[in-house]
Protein backbone atom coordinates (compact mmCIF):
# COMPACT_ATOMS: atom_id res chain seq x y z
CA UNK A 1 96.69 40.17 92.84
CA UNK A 2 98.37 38.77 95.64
CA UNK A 3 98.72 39.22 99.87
CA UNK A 4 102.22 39.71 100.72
CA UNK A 5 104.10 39.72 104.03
CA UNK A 6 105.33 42.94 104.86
CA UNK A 7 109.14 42.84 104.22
CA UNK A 8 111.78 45.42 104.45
CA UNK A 9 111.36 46.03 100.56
CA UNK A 10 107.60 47.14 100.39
CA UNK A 11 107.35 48.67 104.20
CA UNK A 12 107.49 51.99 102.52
CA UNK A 13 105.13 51.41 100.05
CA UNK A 14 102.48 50.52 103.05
CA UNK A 15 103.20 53.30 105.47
CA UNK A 16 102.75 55.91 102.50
CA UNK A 17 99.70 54.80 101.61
CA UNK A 18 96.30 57.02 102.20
CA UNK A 19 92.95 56.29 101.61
CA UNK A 20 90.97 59.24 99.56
CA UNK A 21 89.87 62.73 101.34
CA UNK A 22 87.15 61.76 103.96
CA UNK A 23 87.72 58.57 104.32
CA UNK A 24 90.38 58.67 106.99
CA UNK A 25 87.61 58.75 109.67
CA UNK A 26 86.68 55.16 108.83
CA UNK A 27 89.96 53.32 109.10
CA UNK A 28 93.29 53.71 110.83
CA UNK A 29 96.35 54.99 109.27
CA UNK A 30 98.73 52.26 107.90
CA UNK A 31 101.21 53.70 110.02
CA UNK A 32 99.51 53.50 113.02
CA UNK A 33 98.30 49.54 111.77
CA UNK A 34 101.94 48.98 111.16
CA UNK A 35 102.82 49.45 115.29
CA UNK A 36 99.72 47.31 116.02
CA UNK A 37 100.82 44.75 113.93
CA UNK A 38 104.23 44.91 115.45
CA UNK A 39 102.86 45.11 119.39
CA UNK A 40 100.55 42.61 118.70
CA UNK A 41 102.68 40.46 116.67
CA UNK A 42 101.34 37.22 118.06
CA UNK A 43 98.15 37.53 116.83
CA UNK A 44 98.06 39.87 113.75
CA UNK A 45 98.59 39.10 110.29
CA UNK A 46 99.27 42.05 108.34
CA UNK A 47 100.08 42.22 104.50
CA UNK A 48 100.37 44.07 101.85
CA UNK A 49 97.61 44.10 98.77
CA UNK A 50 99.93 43.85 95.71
CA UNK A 51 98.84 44.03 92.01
CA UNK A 52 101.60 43.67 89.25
CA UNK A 53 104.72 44.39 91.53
CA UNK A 54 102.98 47.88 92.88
CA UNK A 55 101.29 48.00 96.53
CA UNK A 56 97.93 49.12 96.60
CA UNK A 57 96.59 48.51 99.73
CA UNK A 58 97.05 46.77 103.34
CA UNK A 59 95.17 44.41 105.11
CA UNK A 60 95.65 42.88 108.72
CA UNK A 61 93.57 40.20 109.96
CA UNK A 62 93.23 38.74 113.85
CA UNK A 63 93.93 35.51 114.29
CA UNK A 64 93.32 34.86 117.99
CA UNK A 65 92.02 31.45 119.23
CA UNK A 66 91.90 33.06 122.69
CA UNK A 67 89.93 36.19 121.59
CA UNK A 68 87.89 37.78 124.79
CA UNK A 69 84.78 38.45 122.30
CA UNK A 70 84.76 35.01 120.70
CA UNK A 71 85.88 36.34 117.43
CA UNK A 72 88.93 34.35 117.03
CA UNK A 73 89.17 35.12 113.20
CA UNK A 74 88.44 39.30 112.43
CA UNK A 75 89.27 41.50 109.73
CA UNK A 76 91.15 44.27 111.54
CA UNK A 77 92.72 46.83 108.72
CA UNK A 78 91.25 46.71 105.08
CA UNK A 79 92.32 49.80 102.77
CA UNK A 80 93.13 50.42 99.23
CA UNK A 81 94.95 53.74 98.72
CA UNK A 82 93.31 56.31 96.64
CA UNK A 83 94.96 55.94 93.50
CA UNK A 84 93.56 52.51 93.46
CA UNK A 85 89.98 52.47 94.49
CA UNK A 86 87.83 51.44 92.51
CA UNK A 87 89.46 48.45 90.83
CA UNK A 88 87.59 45.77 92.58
CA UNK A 89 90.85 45.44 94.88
CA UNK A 90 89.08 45.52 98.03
CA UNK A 91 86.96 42.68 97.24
CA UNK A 92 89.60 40.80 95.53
CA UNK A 93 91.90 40.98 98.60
CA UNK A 94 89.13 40.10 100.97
CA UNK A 95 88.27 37.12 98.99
CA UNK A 96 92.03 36.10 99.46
CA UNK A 97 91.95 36.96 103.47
CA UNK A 98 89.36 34.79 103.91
CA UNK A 99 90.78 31.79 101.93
CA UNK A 100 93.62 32.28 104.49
CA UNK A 101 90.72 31.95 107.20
CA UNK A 102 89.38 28.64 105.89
CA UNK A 103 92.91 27.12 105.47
CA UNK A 104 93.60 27.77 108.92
CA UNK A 105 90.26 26.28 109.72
CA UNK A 106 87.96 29.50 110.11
CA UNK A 107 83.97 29.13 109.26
CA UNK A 108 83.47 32.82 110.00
CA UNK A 109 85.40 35.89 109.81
CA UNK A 110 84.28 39.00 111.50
CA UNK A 111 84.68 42.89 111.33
CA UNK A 112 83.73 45.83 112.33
CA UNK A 113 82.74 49.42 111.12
CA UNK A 114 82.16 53.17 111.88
CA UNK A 115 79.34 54.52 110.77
CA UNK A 116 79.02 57.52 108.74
CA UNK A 117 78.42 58.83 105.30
CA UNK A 118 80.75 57.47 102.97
CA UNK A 119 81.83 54.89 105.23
CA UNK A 120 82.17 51.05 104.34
CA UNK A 121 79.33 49.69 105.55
CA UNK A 122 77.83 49.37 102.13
CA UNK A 123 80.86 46.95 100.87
CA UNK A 124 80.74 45.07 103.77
CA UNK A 125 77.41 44.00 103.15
CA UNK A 126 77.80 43.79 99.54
CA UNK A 127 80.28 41.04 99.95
CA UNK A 128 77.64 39.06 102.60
CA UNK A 129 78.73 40.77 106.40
CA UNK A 130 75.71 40.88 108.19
CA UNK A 131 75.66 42.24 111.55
CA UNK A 132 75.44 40.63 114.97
CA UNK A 133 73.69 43.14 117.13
CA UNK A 134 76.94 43.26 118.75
CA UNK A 135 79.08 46.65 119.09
CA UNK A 136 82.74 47.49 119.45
CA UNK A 137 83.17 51.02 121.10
CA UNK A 138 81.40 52.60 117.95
CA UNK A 139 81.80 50.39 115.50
CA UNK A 140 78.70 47.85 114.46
CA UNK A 141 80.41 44.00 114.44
CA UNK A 142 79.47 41.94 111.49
CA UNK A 143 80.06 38.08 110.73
CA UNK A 144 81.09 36.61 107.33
CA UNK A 145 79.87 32.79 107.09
CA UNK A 146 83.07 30.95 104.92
């Protein structure tokens, strides 16, 4: 498995990508990640999750020195289309974002979640999140020691 830049070649593969039914209420759509990424170039570091040549996922990380919260370093996008769940890709491609935080000198990396049945709060804590107390809009924030 590997993170990839998004290039003119796999751009396709990311926008079509969906996560499975009811899950769409717990992330945003790659498109709409996509035009983030692009408006907020400066700071965003989007990729795509590849395994053997084939896109399975996108991820998009903040890196912001000058972040308003303090969370310079902050898992913004993490999905795995549906066809692919279930592989251990999600954790794999975390691991790999957050070697990507330490190079660049991160000792925490934060996210944030929706609540809700089926929603990811379970993996996030599975792979050592905990929760600040904090909350963005209506999603619980949750640090990541490195």
């Amino acid at each position: 498995m590997e993170l990839a830049e998004i290039t003119a070649d796999n751009v396709g593969d990311v926008y079509d990508l969906v996560v499975a039914p009811g899950q769409d209420e717990f992330v945003a759509s790659n498109p709409w990640s996509l035009a983030q990424a692009y408006a907020e170039r400066h700071i965003a570091w989007p990729q795509a999750v590849v395994v053997d040549s084939t896109v399975v996922g996108f991820i998009m990380l903040q890196f912001d020195p000058d972040d308003d919260d303090g969370r310079p370093y902050q898992l913004w996008r993490l999905m795995i289309g549906a066809d692919h769940q279930g592989k251990g890709y999600g954790r794999a491609a975390l691991m790999l974002a957050a070697e990507e935080c330490r190079r660049r000198g991160a000792t925490e990396l934060f996210t944030s979640w929706v609540l809700g049945d089926g929603g990811p709060e379970g993996f996030y804590i599975g792979l050592g999140f905990v929760p600040t107390g904090d909350w963005d809009e209506d999603e619980k924030v949750a640090r990541l020691t490195l």
